[in-house]
Protein backbone atom coordinates (compact mmCIF):
# COMPACT_ATOMS: atom_id res chain seq x y z
CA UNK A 1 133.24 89.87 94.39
CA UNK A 2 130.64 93.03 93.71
CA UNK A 3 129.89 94.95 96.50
CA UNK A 4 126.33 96.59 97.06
CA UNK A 5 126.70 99.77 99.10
CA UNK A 6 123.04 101.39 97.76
CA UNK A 7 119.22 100.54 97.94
CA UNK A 8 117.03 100.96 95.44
CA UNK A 9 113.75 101.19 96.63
CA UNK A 10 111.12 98.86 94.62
CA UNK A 11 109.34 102.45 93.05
CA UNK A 12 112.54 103.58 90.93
CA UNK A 13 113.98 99.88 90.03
CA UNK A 14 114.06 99.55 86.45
CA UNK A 15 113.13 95.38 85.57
CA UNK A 16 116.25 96.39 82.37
CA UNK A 17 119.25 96.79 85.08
CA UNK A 18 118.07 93.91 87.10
CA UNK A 19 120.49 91.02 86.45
CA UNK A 20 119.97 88.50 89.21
CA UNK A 21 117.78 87.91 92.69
CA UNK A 22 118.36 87.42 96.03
CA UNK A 23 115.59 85.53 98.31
CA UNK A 24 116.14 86.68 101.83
CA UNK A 25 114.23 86.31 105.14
CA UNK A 26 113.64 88.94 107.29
CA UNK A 27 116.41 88.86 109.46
CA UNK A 28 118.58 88.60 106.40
CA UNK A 29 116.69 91.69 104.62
CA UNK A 30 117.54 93.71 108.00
CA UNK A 31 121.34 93.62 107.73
CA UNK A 32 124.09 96.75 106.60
CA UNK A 33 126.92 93.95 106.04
CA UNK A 34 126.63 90.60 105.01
CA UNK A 35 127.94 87.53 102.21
CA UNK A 36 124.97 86.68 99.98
CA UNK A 37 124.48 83.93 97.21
CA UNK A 38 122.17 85.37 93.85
CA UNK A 39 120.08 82.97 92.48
CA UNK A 40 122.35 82.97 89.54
CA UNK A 41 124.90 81.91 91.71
CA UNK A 42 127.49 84.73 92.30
CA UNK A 43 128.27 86.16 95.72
CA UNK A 44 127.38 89.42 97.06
CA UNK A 45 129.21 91.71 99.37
CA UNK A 46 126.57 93.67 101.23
CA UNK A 47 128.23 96.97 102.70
CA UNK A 48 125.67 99.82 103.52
CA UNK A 49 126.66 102.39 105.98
CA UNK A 50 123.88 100.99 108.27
CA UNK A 51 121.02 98.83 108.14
CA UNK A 52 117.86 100.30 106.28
CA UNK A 53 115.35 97.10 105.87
CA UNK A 54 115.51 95.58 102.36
CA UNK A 55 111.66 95.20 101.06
CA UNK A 56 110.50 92.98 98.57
CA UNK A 57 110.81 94.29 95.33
CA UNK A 58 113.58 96.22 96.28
CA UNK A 59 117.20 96.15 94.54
CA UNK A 60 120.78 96.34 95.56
CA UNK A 61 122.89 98.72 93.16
CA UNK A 62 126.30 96.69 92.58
CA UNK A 63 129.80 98.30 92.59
CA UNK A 64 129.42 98.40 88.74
CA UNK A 65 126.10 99.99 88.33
CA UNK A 66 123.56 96.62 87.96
CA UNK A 67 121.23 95.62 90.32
CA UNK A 68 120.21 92.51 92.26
CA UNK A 69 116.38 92.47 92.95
CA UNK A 70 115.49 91.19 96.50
CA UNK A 71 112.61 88.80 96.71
CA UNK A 72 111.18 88.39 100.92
CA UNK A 73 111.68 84.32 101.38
CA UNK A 74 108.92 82.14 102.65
CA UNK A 75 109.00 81.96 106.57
CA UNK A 76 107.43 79.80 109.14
CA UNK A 77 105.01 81.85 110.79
CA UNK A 78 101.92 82.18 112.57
CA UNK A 79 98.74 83.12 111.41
CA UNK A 80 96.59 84.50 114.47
CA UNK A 81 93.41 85.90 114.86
CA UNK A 82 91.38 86.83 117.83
CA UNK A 83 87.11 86.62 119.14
CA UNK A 84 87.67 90.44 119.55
CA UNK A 85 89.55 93.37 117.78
CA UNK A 86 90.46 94.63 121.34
CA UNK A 87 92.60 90.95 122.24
CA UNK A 88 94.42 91.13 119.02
CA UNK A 89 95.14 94.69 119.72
CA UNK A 90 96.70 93.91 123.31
CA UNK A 91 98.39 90.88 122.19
CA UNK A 92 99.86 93.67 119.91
CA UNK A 93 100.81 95.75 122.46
CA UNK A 94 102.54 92.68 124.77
CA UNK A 95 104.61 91.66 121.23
CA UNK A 96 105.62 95.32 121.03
CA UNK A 97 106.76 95.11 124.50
CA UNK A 98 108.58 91.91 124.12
CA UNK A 99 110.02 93.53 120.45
CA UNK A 100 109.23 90.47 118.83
CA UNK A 101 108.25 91.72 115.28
CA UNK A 102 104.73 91.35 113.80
CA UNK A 103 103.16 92.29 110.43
CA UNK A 104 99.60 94.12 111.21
CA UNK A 105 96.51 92.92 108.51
CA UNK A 106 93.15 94.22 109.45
CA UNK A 107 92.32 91.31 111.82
CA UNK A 108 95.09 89.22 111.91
CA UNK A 109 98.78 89.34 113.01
CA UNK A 110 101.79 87.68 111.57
CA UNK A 111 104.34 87.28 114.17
CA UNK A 112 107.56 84.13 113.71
CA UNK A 113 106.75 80.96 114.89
CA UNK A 114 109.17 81.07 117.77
CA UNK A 115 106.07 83.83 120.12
CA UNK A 116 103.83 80.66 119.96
CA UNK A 117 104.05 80.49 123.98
CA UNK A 118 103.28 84.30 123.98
CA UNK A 119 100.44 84.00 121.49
CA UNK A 120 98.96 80.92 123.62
CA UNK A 121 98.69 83.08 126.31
CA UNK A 122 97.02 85.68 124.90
CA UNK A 123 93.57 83.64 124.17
CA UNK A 124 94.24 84.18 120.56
CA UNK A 125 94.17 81.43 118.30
CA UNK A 126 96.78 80.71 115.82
CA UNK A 127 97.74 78.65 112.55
CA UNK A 128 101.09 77.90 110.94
CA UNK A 129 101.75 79.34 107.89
CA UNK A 130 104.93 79.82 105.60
CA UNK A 131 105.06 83.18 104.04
CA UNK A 132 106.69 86.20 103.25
CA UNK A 133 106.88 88.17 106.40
CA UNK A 134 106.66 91.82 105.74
CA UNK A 135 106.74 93.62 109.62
CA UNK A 136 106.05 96.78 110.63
CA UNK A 137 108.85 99.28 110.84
CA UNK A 138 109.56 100.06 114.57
CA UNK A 139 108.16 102.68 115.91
CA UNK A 140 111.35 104.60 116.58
CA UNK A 141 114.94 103.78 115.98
CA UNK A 142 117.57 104.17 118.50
CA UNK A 143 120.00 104.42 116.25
CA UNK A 144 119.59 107.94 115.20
CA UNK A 145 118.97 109.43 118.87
CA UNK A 146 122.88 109.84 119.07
CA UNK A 147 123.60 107.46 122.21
CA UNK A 148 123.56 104.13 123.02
CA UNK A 149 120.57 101.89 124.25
CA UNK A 150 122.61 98.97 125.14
CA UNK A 151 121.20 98.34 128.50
CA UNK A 152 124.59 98.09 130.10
CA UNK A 153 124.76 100.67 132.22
CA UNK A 154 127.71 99.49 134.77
CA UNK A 155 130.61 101.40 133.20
CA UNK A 156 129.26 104.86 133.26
CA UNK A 157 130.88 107.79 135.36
CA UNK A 158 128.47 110.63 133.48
CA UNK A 159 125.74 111.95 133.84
CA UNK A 160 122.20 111.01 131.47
CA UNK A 161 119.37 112.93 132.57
CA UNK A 162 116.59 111.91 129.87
CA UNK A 163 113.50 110.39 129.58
CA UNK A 164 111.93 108.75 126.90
CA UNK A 165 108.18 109.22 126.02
CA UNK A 166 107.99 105.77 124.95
CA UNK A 167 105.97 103.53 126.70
CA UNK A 168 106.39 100.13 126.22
CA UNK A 169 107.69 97.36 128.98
CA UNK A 170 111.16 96.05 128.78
CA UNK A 171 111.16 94.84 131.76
CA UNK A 172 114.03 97.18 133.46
CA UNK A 173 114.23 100.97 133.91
CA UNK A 174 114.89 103.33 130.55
CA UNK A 175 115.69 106.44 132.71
CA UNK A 176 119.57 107.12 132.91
CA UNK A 177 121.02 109.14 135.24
CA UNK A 178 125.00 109.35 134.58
CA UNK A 179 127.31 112.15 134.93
CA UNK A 180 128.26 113.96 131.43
CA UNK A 181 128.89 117.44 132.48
CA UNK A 182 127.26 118.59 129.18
CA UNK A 183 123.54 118.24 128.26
CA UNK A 184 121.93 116.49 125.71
CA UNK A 185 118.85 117.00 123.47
CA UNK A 186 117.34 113.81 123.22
CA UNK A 187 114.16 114.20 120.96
CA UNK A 188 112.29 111.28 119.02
């Protein structure tokens, strides 16, 4: 089975080395290891070293030098729009806080079907709609602060002391206060 261990970012893919597509959804375009089926109908082993957000128009190098093109699947989504630019920007805010993902036009959001309940009680309106869903990136990745944001803090014996300057509500604390005996540089 090739194995795809490289992006190639939509700007340097050359249509000549492209020998087959994959259609994924977003969920599936946000993954470092996973089994895929081309359109052509040969598997894919995906094995980056972590997950870096396939985009449409993106490729994935194989093992033997050719690439598979990746093409962002239809999705059920919603469509919503708001009486005022200042509700659709806190229903932003309150999706950001809940980390459900949303993909930002200039007054509308695209957010999954599945936030219907919190887009309802927002005052926004909203329509179903099956495209491509193209999110924004997160605003900061806790996967390259160098510890872990796991939210399960009950086996710890050392010592955090570090805040973040993020502000967003998960609904618990983000301060840690363990014992290390070493500090820490925590900068985003």
């Amino acid at each position: 089975m090739p194995t795809a261990r490289q992006i190639v970012r939509k700007a340097a893919v050359r249509p000549e080395q492209v020998v087959d597509t994959l259609t994924l959804d977003h969920a599936a375009r946000a993954k470092a290891h996973a089994h895929f089926h081309t359109a052509g109908g040969f598997c894919v082993d995906l094995a980056l070293e972590r997950a870096a957000g396939l985009e449409d128009g993106d490729a994935l190098r194989l093992d033997d030098g050719r690439l598979v093109g990746v093409k962002a699947a239809e999705e059920a989504l919603l469509e919503v729009r708001a009486g005022s630019p200042a509700r659709l920007l806190r229903l932003a805010w309150q999706l950001g806080g809940s980390h459900v993902p949303a993909e930002v036009g200039a007054d509308v959001l695209y957010v999954p079907a599945s936030a219907a309940e919190l887009v309802r009680g927002s005052g926004c309106s909203a329509e179903p709609v099956s495209r491509a869903f193209r999110p924004e990136k997160a605003a900061h990745d806790h996967s390259t602060c160098g510890h872990d944001h796991s939210h399960d803090h009950h086996h710890h014996a050392e010592k955090h002391d570090h805040a973040h300057d993020h502000s967003h509500d998960h609904g618990h604390d983000h301060s840690h206060d363990h014992k290390h005996g070493h500090d820490h540089d925590h900068r985003h």
